[in-house]
N, C-alpha and C. Protein backbone atom coordinates (compact mmCIF):
# COMPACT_ATOMS: atom_id res chain seq x y z
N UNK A 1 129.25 31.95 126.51
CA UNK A 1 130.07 31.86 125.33
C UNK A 1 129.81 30.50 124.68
N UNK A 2 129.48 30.18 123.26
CA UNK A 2 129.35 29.35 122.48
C UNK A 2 130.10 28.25 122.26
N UNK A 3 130.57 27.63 121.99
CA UNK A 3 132.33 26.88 121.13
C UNK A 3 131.78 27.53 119.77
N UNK A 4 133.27 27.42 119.11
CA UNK A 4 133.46 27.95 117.75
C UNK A 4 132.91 27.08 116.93
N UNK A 5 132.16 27.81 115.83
CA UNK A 5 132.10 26.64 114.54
C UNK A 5 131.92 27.50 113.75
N UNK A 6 133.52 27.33 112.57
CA UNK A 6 134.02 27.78 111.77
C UNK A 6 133.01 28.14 110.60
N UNK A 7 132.24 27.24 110.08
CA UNK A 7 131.05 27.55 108.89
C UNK A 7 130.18 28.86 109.65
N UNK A 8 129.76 28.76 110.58
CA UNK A 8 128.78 29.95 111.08
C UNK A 8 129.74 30.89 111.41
N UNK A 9 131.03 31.09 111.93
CA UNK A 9 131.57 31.83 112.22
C UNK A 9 131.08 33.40 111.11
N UNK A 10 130.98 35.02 111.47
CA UNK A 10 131.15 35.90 110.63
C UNK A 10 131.19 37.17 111.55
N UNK A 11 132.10 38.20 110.66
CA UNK A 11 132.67 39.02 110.91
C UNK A 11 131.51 39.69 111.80
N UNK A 12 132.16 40.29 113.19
CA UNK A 12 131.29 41.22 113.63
C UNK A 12 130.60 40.25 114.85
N UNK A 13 130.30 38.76 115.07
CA UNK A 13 130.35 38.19 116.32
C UNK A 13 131.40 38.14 117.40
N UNK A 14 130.91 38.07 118.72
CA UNK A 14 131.87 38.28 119.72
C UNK A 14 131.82 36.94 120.40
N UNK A 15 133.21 37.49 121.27
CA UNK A 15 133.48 36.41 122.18
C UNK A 15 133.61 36.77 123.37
N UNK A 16 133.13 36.03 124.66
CA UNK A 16 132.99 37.02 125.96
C UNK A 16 133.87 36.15 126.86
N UNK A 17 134.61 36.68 127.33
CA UNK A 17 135.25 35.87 128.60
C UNK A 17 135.12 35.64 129.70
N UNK A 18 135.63 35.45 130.60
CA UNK A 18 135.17 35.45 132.41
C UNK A 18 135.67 36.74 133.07
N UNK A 19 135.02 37.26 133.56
CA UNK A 19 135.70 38.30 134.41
C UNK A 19 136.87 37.85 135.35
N UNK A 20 137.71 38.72 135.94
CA UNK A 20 138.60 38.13 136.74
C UNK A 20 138.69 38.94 137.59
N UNK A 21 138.77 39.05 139.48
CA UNK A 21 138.58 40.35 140.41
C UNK A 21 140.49 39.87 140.43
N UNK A 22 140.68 41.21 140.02
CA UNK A 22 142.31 41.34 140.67
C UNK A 22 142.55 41.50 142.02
N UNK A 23 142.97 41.16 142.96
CA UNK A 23 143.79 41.57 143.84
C UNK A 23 145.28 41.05 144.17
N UNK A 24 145.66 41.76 145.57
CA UNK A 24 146.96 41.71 146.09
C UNK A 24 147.37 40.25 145.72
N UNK A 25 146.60 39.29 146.15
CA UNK A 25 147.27 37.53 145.85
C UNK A 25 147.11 37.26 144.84
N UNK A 26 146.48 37.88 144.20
CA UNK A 26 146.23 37.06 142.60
C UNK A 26 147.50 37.79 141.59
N UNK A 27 147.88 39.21 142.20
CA UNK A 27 149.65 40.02 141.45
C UNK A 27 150.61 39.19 141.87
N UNK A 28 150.29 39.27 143.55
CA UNK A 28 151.93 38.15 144.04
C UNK A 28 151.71 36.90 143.40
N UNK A 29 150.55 35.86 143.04
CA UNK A 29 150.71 34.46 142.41
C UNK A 29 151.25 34.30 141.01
N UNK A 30 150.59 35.63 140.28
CA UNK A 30 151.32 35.93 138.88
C UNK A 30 152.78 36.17 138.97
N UNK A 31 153.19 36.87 139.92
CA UNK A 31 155.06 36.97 140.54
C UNK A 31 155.20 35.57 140.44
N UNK A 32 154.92 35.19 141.21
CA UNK A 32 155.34 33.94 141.20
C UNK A 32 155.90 32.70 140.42
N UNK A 33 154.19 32.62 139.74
CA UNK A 33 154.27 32.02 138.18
C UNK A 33 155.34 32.22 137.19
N UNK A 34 155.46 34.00 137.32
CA UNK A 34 156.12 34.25 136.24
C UNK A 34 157.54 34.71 136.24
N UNK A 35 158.24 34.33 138.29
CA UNK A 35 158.98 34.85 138.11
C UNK A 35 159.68 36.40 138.13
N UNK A 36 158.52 37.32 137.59
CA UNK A 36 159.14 38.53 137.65
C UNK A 36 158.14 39.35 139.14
N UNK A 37 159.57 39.37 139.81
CA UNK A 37 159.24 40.22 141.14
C UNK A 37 159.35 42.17 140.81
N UNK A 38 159.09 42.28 139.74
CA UNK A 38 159.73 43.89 139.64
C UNK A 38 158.60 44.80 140.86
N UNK A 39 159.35 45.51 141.63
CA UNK A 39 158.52 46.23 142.41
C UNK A 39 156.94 46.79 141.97
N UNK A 40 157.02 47.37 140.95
CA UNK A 40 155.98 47.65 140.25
C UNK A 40 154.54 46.88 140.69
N UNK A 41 155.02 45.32 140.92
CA UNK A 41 153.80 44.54 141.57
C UNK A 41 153.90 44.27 143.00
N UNK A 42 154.87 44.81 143.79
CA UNK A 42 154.96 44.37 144.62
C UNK A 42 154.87 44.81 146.12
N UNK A 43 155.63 46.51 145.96
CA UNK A 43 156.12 47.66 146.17
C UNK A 43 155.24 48.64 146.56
N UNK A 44 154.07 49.07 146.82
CA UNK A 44 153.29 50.40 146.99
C UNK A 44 154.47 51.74 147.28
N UNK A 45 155.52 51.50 147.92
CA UNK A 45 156.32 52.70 148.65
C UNK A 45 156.83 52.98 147.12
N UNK A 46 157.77 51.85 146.37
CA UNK A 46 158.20 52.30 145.33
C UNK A 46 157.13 53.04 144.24
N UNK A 47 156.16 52.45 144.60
CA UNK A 47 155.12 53.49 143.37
C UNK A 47 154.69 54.10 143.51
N UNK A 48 154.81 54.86 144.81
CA UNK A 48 154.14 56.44 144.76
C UNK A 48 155.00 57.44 144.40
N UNK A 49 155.97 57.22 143.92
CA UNK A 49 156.70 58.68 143.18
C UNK A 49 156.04 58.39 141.70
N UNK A 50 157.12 59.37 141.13
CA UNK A 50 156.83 59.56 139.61
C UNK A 50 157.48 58.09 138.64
N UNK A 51 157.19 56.90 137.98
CA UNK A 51 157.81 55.82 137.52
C UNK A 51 157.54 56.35 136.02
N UNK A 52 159.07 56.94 135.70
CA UNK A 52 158.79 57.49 134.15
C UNK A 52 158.10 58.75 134.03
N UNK A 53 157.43 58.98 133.50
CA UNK A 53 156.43 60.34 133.57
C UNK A 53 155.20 59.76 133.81
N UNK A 54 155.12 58.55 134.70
CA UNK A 54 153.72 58.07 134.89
C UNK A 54 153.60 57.92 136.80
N UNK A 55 152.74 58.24 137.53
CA UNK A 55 152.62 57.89 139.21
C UNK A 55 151.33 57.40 139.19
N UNK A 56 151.57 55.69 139.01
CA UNK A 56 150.38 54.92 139.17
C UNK A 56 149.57 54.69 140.42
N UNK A 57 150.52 55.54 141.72
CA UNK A 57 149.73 55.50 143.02
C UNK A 57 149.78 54.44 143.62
N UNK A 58 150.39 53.40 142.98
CA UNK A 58 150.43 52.08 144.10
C UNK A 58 150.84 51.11 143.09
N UNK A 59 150.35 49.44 143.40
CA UNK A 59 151.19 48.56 142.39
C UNK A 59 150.19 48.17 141.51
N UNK A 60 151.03 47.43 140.42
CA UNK A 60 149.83 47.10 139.57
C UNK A 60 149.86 46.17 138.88
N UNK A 61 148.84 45.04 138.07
CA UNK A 61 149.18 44.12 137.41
C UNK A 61 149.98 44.46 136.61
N UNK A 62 150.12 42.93 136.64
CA UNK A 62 151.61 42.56 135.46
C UNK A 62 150.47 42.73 134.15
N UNK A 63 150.85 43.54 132.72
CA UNK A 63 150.14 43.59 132.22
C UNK A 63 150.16 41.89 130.68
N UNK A 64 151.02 40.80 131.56
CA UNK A 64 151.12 39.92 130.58
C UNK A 64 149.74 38.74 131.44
N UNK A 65 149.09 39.30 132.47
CA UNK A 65 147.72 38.66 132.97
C UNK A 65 146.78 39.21 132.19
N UNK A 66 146.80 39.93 131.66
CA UNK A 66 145.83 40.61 130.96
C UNK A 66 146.05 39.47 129.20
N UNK A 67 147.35 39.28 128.73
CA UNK A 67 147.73 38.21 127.56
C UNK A 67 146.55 36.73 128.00
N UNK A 68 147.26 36.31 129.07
CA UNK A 68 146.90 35.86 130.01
C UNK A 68 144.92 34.93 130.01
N UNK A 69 144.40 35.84 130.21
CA UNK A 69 143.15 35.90 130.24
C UNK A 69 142.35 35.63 128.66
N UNK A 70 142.96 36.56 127.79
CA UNK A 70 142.64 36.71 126.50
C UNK A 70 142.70 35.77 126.20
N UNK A 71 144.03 34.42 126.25
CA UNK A 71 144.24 33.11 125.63
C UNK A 71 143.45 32.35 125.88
N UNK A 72 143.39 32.62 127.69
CA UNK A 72 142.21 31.60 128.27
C UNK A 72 140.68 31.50 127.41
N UNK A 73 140.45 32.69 127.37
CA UNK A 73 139.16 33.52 126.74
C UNK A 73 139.41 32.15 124.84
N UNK A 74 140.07 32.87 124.38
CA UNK A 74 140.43 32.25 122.98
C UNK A 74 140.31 30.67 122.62
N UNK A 75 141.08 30.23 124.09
CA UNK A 75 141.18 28.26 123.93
C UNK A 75 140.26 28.15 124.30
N UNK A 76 139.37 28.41 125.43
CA UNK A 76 137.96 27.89 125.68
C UNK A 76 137.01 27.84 124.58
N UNK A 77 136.83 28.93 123.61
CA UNK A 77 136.08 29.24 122.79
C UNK A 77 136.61 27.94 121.45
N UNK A 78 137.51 27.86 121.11
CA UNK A 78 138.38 27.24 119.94
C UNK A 78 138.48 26.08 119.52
N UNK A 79 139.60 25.93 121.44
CA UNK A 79 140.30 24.22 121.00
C UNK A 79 138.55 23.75 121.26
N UNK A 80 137.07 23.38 121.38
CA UNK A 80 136.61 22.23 121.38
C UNK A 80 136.34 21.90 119.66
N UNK A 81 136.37 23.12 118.94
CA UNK A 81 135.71 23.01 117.40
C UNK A 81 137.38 22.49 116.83
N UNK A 82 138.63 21.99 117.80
CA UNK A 82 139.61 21.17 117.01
C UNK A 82 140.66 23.02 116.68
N UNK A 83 140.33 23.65 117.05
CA UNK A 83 140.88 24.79 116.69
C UNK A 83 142.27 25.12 117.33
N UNK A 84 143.58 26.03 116.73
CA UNK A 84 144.55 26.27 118.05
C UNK A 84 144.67 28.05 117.71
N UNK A 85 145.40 28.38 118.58
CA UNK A 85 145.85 30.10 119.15
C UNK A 85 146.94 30.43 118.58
N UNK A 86 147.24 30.78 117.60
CA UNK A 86 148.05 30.46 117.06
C UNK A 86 149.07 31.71 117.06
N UNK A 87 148.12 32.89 117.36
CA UNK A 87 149.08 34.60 117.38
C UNK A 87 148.69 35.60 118.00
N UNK A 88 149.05 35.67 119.10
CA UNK A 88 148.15 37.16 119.92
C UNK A 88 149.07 38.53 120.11
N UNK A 89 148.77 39.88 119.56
CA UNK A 89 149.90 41.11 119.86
C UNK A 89 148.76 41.57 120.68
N UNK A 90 148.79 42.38 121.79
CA UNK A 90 148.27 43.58 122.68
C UNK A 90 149.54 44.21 123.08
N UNK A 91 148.12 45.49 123.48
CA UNK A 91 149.42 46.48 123.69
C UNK A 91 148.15 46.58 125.10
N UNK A 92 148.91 47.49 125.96
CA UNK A 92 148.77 47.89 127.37
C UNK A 92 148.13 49.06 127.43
N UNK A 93 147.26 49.93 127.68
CA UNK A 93 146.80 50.72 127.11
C UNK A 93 146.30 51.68 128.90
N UNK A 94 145.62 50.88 129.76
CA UNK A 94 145.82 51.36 131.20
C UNK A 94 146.34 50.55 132.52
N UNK A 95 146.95 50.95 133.37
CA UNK A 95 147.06 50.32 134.63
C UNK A 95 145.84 49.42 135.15
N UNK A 96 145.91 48.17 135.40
CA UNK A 96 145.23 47.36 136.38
C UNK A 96 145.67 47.55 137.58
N UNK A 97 144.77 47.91 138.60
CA UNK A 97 145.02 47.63 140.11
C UNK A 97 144.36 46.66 141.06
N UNK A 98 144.66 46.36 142.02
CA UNK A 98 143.97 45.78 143.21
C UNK A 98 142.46 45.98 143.40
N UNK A 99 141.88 44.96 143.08
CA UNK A 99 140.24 45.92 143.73
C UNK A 99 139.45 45.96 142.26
N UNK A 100 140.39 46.40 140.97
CA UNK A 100 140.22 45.98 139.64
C UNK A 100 139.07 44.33 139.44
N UNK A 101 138.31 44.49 138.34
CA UNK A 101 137.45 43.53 138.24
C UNK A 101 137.59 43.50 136.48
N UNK A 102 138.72 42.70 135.66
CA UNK A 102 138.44 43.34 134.37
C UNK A 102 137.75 41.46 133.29
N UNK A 103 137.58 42.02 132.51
CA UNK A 103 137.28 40.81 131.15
C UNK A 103 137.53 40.75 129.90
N UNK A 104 137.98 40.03 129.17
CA UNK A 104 138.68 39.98 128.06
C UNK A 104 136.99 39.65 126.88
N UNK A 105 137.22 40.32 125.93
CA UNK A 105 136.10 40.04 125.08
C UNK A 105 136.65 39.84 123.72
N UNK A 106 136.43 39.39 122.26
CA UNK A 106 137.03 39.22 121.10
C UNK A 106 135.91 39.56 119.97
N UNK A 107 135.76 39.83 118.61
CA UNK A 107 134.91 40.35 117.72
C UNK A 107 135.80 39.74 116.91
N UNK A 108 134.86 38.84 116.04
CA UNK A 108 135.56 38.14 114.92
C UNK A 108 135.68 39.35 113.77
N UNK A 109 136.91 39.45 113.29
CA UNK A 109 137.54 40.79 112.28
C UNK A 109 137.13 39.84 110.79
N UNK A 110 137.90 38.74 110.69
CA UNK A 110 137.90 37.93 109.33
C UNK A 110 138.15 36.70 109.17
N UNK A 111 137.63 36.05 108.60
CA UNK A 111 137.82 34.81 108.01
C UNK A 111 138.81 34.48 106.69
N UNK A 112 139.53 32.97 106.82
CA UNK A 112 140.05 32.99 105.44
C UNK A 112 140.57 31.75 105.37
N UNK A 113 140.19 30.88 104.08
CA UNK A 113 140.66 29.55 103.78
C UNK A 113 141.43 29.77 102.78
N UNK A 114 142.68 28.89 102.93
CA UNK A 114 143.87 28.60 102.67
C UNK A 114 143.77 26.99 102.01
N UNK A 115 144.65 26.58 101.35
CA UNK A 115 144.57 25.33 100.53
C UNK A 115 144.98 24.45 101.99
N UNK A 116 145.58 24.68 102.87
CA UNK A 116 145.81 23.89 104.21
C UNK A 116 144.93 24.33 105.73
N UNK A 117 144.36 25.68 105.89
CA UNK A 117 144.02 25.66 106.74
C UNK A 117 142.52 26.75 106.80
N UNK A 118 142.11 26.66 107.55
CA UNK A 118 141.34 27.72 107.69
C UNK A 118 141.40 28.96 109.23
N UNK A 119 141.52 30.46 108.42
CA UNK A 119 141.73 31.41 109.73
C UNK A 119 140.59 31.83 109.98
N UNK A 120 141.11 32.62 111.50
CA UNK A 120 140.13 33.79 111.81
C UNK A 120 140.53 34.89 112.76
N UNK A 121 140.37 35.82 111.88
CA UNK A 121 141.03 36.86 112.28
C UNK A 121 140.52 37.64 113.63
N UNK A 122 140.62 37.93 115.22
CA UNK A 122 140.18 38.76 116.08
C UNK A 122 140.25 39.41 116.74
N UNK A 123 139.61 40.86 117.05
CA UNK A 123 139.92 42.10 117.63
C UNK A 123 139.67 41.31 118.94
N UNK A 124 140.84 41.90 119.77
CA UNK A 124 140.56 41.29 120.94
C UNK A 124 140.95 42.55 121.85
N UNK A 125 139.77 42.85 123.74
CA UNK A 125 139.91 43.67 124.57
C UNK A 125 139.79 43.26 125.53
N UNK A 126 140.57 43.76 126.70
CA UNK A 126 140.25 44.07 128.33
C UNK A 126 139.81 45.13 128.53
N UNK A 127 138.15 45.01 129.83
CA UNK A 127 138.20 46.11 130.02
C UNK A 127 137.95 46.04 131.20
N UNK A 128 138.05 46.84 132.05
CA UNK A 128 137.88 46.97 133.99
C UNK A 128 136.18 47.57 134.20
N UNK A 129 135.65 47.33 135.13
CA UNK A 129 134.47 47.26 135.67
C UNK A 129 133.89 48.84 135.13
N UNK A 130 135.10 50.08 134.87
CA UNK A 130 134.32 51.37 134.50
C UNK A 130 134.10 51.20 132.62
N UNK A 131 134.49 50.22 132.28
CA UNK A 131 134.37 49.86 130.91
C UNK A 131 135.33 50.77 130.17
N UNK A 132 136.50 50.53 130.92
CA UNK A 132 138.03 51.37 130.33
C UNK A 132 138.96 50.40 129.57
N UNK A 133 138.62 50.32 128.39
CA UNK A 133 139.82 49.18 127.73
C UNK A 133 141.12 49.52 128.75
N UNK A 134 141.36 48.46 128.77
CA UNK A 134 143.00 48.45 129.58
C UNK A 134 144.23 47.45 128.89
N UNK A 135 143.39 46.91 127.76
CA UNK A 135 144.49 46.44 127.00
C UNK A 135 143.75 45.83 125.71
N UNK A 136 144.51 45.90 124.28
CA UNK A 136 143.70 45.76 123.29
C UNK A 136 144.91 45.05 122.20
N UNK A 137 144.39 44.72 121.35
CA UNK A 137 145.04 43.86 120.36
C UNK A 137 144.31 42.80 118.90
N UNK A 138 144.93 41.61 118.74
CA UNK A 138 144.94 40.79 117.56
C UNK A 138 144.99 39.69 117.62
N UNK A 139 144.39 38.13 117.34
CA UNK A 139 144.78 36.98 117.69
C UNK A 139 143.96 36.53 116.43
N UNK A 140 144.66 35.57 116.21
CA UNK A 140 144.62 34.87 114.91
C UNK A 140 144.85 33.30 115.53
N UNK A 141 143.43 32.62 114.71
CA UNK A 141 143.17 30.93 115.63
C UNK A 141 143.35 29.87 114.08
N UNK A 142 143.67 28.98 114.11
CA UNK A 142 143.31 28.22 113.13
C UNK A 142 142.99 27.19 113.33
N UNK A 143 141.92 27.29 112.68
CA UNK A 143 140.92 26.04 112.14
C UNK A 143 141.32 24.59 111.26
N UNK A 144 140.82 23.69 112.00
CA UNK A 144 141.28 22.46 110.62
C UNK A 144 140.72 22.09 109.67
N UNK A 145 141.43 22.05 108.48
CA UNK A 145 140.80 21.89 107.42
C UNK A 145 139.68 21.10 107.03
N UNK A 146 138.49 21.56 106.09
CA UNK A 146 138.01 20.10 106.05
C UNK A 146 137.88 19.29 105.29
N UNK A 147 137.69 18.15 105.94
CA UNK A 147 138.24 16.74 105.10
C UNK A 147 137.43 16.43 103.68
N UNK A 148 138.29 16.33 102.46
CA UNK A 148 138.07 15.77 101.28
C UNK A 148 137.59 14.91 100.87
N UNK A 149 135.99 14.91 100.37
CA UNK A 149 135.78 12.93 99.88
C UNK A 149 136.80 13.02 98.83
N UNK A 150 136.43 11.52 98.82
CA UNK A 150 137.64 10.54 98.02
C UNK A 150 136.53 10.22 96.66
């Protein structure tokens, strides 16, 4: 992966992230981190029934590691060109499990200068080792303006 620079930046380049191997310690450290113990990550007995109209068969990432990764993915690429993260929506789209190997990737959507700043608009994905998006979305970075001769 490159660092950003906003002049070359154009629609339709990507951004590649690090893969990450999920397992059992890396769900319980995210518990941890984050606080939320919901069985769902924790539990195999609780998740083999039906949870909702869904039986994920066992536990599964928290799907805000998957946010997670994407940011990581985003600031590495960004903050060195002076850049910040400024807005990310995903939605959840499949279960991560144990044993899971997934990576966050981004495709610059758009560009756009503003009398204060400069954007950039990007499709951003997770996908797991069978190349199954497992979570997808939007992040919007901004750029600093550039400086005015006098």
């Amino acid at each position: 992966m490159t660092t950003a620079n906003f002049e070359s930046l154009k629609a339709g380049d990507t951004i590649d992230g690090p893969a990450f191997a999920v397992s059992r310690e890396s769900i319980r450290l995210f518990c941890d981190a984050s606080l939320d113990y919901n069985p769902l990550h924790l539990d195999d007995n609780y998740m083999k029934g039906d949870f909702g109209k869904t039986n994920f068969g066992g536990i599964i990432m928290h799907g805000m590691n998957n946010f997670g990764l994407i940011s990581r993915m985003l600031t590495d690429w960004a903050l060195p060109a002076g850049a910040i993260h400024r807005r990310l929506e995903t939605r959840w789209l499949k279960p991560v499990k144990p044993g899971d190997t997934i990576r966050p990737a981004g495709t610059i959507k758009a560009k756009q200068v503003t009398a204060k700043s400069r954007w950039v608009l990007v499709d951003v994905a997770v996908q797991n080792q069978r190349g199954e998006t497992v979570a997808a979305g939007e992040a919007m970075l901004e750029f600093p303006a550039t400086a005015k001769a006098n």
